[in-house]
Protein backbone atom coordinates (compact mmCIF):
# COMPACT_ATOMS: atom_id res chain seq x y z
CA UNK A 1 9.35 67.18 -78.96
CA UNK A 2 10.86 64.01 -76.99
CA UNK A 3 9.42 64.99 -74.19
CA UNK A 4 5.70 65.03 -76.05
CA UNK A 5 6.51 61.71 -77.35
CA UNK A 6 7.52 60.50 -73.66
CA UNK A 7 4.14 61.02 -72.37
CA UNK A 8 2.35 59.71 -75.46
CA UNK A 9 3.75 56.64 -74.58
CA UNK A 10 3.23 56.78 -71.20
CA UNK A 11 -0.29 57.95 -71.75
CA UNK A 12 -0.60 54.69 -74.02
CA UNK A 13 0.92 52.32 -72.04
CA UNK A 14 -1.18 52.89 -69.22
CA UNK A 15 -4.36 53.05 -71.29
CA UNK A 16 -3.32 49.50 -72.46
CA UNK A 17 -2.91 48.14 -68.58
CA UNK A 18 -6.30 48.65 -68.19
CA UNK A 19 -7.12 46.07 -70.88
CA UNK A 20 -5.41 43.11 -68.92
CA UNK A 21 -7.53 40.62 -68.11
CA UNK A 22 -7.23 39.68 -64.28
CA UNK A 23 -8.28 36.59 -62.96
CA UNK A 24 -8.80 35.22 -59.30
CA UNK A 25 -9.54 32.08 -58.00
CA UNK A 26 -11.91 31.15 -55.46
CA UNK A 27 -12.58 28.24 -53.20
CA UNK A 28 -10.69 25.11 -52.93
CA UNK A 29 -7.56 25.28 -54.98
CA UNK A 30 -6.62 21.78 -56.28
CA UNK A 31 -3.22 21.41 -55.09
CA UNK A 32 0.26 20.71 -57.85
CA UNK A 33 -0.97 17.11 -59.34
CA UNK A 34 -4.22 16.43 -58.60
CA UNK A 35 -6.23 16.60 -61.62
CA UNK A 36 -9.70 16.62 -59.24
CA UNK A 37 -11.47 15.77 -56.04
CA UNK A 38 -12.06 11.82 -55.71
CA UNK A 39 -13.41 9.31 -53.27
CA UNK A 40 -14.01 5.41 -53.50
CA UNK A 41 -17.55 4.57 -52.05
CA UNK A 42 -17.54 2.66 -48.85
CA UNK A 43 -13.76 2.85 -48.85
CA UNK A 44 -12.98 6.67 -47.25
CA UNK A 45 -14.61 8.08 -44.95
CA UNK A 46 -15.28 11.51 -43.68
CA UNK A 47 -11.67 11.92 -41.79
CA UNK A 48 -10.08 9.97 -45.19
CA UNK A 49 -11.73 13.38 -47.43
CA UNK A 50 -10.21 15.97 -44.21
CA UNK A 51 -7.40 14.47 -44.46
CA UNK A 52 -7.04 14.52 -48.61
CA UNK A 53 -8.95 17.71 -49.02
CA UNK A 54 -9.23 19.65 -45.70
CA UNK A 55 -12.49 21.45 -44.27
CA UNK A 56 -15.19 21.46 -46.80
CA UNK A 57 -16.60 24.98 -48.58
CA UNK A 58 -19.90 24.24 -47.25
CA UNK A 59 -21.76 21.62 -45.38
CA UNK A 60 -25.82 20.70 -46.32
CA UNK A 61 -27.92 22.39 -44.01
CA UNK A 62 -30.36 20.37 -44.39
CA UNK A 63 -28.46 16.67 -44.72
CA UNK A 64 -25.15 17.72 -42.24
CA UNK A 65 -24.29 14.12 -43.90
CA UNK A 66 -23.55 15.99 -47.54
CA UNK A 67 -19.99 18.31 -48.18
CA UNK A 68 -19.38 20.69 -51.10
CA UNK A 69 -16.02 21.86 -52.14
CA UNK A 70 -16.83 24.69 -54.76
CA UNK A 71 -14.18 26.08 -56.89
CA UNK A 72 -14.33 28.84 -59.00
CA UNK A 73 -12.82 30.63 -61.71
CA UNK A 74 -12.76 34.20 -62.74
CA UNK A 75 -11.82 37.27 -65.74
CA UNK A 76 -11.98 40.54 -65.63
CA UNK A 77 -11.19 43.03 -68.07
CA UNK A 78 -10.36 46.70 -67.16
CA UNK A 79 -13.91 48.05 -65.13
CA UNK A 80 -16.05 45.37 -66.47
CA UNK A 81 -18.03 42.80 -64.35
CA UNK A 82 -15.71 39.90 -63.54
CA UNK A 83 -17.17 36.37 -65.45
CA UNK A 84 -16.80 33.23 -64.21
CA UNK A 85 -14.86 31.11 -66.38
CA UNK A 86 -14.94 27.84 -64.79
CA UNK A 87 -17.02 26.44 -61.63
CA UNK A 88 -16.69 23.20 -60.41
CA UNK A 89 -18.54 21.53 -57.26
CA UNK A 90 -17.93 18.42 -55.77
CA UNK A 91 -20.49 16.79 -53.21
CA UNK A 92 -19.20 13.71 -51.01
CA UNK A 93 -22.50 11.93 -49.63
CA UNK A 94 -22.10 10.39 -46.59
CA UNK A 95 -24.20 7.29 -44.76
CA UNK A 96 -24.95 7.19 -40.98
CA UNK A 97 -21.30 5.96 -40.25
CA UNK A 98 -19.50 8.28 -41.63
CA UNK A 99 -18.62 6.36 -44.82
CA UNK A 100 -18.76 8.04 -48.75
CA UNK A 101 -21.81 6.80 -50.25
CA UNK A 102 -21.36 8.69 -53.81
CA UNK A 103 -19.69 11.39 -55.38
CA UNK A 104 -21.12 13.96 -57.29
CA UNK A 105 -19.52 16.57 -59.88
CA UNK A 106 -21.08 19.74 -61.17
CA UNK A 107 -19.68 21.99 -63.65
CA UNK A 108 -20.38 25.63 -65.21
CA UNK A 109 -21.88 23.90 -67.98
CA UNK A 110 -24.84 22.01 -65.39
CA UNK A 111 -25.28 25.03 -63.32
CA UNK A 112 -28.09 27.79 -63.54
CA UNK A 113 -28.08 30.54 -63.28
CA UNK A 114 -30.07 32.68 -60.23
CA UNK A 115 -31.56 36.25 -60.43
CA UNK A 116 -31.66 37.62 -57.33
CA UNK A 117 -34.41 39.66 -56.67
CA UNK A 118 -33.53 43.75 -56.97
CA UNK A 119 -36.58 44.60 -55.08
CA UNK A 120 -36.74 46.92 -52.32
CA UNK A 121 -39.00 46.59 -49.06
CA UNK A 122 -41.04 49.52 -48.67
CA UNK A 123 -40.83 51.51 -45.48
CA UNK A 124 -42.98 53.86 -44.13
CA UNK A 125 -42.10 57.68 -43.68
CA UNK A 126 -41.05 60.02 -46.38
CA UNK A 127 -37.82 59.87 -48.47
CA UNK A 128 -35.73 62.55 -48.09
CA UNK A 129 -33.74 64.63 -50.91
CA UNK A 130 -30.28 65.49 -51.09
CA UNK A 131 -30.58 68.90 -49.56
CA UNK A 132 -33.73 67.88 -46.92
CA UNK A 133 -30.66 65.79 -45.48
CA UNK A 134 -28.16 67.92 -45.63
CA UNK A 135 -30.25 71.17 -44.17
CA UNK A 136 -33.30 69.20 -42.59
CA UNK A 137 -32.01 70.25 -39.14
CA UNK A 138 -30.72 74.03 -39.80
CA UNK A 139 -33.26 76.06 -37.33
CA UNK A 140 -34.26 73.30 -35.34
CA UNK A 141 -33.51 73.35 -30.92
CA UNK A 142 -31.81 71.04 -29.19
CA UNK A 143 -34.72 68.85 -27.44
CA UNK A 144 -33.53 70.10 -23.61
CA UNK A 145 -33.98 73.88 -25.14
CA UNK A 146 -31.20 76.71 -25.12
CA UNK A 147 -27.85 75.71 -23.69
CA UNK A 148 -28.76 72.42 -22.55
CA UNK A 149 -31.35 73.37 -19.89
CA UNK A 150 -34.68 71.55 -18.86
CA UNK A 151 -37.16 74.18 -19.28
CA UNK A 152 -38.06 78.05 -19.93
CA UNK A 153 -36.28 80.44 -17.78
CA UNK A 154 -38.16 81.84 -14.77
């Protein structure tokens, strides 16, 4: 009878593991003590932020004068789809000389949200079944014909 009881526990306490919530972090990690990312306009410049805050997460493609260092935060709970708790992104602008202009902060709250699109791009040629792959080339000869040769036998 112990024994039954042994792996009703067991059984239990590794259902309930799966009901911890994990989360992960993502991006740039504020470091022990800073309470955000910061920069004084005109005063730091782009080595004064690589020097505070290291390589930026991203870099505008289309102004190379703008940095973004995203952070994110998320949960996940046994096989469920991980949300994102908490998203911050900070965006140093730069002028021509290298010097912060502004400083912007985004958070989950002034983010949206975008679908991506689960569409498909057609192809031409016939889909194949499960067993058209798996038997589609039982029967067929080897394109040099029997053994490997170039032609019919004489």
């Amino acid at each position: 009878m112990k024994l039954v009881q042994f792996f009703a526990f067991a059984a239990a306490f590794i259902a309930l593991t799966g009901c911890v919530s994990n989360r992960s972090a993502h991006g740039y990690v504020l470091e022990r003590g800073e309470t955000g990312l910061s920069a004084l306009p005109g005063v730091d410049s782009k080595d004064s932020i690589l020097a505070k805050y290291g390589e930026p997460s991203l870099i505008g493609t289309f102004d190379r004068n703008a940095w973004y260092y995203v952070s994110a935060l998320d949960a996940s709970r046994a096989f469920f789809r991980p949300k994102t708790t908490a998203r911050t992104v900070v965006a140093f602008h730069f002028d021509d000389a290298g010097m912060v202009e502004k400083v912007d902060t985004i958070d989950l709250a002034d983010s949206v949200d975008v679908k991506i699109a689960s569409r498909t791009t057609p192809t031409r040629g016939k889909e194949l079944g499960f067993w058209e792959q798996l038997l589609g080339n039982v029967g067929q000869l080897p394109a040099g014909g029997l053994g490997g040769q170039g032609g019919p036998p004489n």
